[in-house]
C-alpha atoms as a PDB file:
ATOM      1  CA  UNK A   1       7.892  30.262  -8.570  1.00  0.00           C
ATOM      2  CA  UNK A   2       7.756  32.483  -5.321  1.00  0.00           C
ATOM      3  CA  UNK A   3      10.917  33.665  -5.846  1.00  0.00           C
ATOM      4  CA  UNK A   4       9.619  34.998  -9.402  1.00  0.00           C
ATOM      5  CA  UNK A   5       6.824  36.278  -7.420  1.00  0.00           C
ATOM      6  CA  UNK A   6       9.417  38.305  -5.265  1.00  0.00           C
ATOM      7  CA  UNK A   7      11.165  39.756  -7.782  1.00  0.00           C
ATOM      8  CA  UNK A   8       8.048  40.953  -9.910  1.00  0.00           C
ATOM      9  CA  UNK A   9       7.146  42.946  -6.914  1.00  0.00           C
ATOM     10  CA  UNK A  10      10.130  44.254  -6.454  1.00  0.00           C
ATOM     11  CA  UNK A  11      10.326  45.777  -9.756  1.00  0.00           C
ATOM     12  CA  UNK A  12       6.905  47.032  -9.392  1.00  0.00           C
ATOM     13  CA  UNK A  13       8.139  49.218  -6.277  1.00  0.00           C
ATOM     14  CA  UNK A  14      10.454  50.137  -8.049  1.00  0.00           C
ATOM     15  CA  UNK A  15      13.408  48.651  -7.314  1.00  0.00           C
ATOM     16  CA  UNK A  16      16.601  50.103  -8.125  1.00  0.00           C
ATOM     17  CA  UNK A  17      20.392  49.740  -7.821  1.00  0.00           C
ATOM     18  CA  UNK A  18      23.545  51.892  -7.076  1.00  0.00           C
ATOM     19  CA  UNK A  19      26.886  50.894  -8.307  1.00  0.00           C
ATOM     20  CA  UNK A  20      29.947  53.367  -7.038  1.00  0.00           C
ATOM     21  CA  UNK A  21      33.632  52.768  -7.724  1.00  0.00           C
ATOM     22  CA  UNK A  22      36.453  54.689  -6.619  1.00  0.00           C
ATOM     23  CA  UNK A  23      39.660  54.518  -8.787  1.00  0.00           C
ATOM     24  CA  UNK A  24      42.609  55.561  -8.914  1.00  0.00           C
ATOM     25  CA  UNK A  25      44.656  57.346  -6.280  1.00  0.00           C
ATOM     26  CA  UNK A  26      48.638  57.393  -6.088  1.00  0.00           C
ATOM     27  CA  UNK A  27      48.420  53.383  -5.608  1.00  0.00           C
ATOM     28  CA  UNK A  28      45.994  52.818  -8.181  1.00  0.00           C
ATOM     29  CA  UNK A  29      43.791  50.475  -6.060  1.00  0.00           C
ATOM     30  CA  UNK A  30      40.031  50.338  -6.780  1.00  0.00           C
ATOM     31  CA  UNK A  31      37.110  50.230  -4.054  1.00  0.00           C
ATOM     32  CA  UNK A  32      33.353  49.129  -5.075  1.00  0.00           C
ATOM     33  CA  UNK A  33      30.072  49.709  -3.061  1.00  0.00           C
ATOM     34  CA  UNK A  34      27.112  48.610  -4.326  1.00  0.00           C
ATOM     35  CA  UNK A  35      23.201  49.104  -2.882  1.00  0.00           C
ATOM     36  CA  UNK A  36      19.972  47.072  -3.952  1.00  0.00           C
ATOM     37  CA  UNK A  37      17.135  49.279  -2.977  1.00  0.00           C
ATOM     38  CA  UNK A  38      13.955  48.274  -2.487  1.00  0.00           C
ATOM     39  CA  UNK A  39      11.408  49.452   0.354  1.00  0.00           C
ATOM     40  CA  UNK A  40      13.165  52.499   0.848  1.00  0.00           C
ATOM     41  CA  UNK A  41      13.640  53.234  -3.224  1.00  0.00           C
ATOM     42  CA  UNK A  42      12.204  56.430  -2.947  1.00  0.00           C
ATOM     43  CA  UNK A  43      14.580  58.106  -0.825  1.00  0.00           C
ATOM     44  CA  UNK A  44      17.305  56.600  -2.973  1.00  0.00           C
ATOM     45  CA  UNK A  45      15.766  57.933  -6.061  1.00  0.00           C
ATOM     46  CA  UNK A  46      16.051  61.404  -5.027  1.00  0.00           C
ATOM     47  CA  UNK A  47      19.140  61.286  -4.076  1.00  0.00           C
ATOM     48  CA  UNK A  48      19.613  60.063  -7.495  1.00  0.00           C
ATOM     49  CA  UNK A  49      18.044  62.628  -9.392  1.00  0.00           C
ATOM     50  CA  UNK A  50      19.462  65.284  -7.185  1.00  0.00           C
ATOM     51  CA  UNK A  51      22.690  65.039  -9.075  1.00  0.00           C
ATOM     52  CA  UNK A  52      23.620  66.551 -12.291  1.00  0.00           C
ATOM     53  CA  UNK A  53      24.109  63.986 -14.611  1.00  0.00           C
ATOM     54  CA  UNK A  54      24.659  65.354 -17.495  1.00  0.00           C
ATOM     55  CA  UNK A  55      26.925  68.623 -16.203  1.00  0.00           C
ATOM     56  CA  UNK A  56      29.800  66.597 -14.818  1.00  0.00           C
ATOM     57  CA  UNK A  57      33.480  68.806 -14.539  1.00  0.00           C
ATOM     58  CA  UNK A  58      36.923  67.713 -15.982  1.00  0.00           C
ATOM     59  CA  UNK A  59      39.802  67.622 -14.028  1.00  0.00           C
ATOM     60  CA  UNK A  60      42.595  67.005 -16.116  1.00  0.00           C
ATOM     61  CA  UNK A  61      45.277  68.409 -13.668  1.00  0.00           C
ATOM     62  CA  UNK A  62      45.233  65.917 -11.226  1.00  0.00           C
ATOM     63  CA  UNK A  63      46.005  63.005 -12.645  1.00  0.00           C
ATOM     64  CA  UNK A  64      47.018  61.009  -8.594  1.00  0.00           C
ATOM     65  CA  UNK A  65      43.814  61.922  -7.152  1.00  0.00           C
ATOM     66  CA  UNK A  66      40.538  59.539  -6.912  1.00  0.00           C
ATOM     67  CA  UNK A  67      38.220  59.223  -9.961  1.00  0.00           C
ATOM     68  CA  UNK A  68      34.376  58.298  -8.918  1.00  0.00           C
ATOM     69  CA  UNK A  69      32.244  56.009 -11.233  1.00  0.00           C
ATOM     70  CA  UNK A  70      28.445  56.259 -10.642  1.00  0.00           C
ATOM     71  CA  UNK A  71      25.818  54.397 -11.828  1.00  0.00           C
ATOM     72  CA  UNK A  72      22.270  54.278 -10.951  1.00  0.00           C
ATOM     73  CA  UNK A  73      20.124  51.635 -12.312  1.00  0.00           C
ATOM     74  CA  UNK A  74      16.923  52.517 -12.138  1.00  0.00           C
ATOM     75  CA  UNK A  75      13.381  50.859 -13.179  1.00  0.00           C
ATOM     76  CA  UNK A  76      13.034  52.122 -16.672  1.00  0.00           C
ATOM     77  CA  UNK A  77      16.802  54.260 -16.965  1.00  0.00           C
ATOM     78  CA  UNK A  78      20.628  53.835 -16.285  1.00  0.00           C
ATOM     79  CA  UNK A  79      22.474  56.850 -15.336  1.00  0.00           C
ATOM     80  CA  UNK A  80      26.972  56.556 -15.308  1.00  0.00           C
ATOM     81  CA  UNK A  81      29.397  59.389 -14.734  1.00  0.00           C
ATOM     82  CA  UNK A  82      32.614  59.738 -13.949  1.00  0.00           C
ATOM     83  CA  UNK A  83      33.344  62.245 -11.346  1.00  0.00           C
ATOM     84  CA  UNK A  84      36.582  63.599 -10.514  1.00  0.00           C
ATOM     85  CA  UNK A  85      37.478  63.430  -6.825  1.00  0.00           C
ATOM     86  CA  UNK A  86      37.349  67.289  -7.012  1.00  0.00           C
ATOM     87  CA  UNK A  87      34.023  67.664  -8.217  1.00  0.00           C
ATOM     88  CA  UNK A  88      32.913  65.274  -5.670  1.00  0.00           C
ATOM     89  CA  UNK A  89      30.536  68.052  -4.124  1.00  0.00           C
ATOM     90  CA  UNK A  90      27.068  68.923  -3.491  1.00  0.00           C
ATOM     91  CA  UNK A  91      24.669  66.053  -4.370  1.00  0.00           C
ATOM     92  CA  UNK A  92      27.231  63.683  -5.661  1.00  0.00           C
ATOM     93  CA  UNK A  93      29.125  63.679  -2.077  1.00  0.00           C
ATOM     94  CA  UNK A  94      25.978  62.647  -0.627  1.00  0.00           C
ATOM     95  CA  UNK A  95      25.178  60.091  -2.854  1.00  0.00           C
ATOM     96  CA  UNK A  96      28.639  58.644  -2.881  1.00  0.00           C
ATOM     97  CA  UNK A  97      28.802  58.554   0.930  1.00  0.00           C
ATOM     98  CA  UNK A  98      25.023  57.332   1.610  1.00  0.00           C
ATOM     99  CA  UNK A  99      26.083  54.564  -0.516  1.00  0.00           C
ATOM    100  CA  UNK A 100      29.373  53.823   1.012  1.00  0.00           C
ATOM    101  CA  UNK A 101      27.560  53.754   4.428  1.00  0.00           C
ATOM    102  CA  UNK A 102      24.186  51.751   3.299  1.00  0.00           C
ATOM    103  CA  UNK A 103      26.011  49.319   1.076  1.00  0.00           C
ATOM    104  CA  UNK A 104      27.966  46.301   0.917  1.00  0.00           C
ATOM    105  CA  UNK A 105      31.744  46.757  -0.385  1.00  0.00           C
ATOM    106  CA  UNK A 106      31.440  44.833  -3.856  1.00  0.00           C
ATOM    107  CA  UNK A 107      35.604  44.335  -4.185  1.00  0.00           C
ATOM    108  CA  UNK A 108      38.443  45.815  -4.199  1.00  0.00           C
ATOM    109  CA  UNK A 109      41.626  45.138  -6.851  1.00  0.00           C
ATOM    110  CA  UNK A 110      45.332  46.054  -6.595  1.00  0.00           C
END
């Protein structure tokens, strides 16, 4: 029961999660990092909304390089995108890399 308790106030703060995966590369080997926010969702959530979404560039010439998987699970919304290492700029670099630093590495496969 009290760990119900937890979890209903977590969602009430307004918990949220953070899911990035990098793929790809000349070897092909895939890297996960994964954040649970809670206290400090807030900060995470503008980080999150910070990046464009729904604007996300194509990069069809090179095929070797690192593709970037997003997603951002949020209270009442999921956000995904695939971001080309190349368009890894701006608001999506600091997403990616607060997460890498903050989170736990969720696997790896190769």
């Amino acid at each position: 029961m009290a760990q119900r308790d937890d979890e209903s106030k977590a969602r009430s703060r307004g918990r949220l999660s953070i899911l990035v995966v990098r793929s790809g590369g000349f070897a092909g080997i895939s890297q996960q990092w994964r954040v649970e926010a809670y206290d400090d969702a807030e900060e995470w959530l503008k980080l999150v909304r910070a990046c464009p979404w729904g604007a996300v560039g194509r990069d069809a010439a090179s095929r070797d390089r690192f593709v970037w998987r997003i997603e951002a699970h949020l209270p009442r919304a999921v956000h995904r995108a695939s971001v080309p290492d190349a368009h890894l700029v701006g608001p999506w670099r600091v997403l990616v890399d607060r997460v890498r630093e903050a989170g736990q590495e969720a696997g790896a496969d190769g």
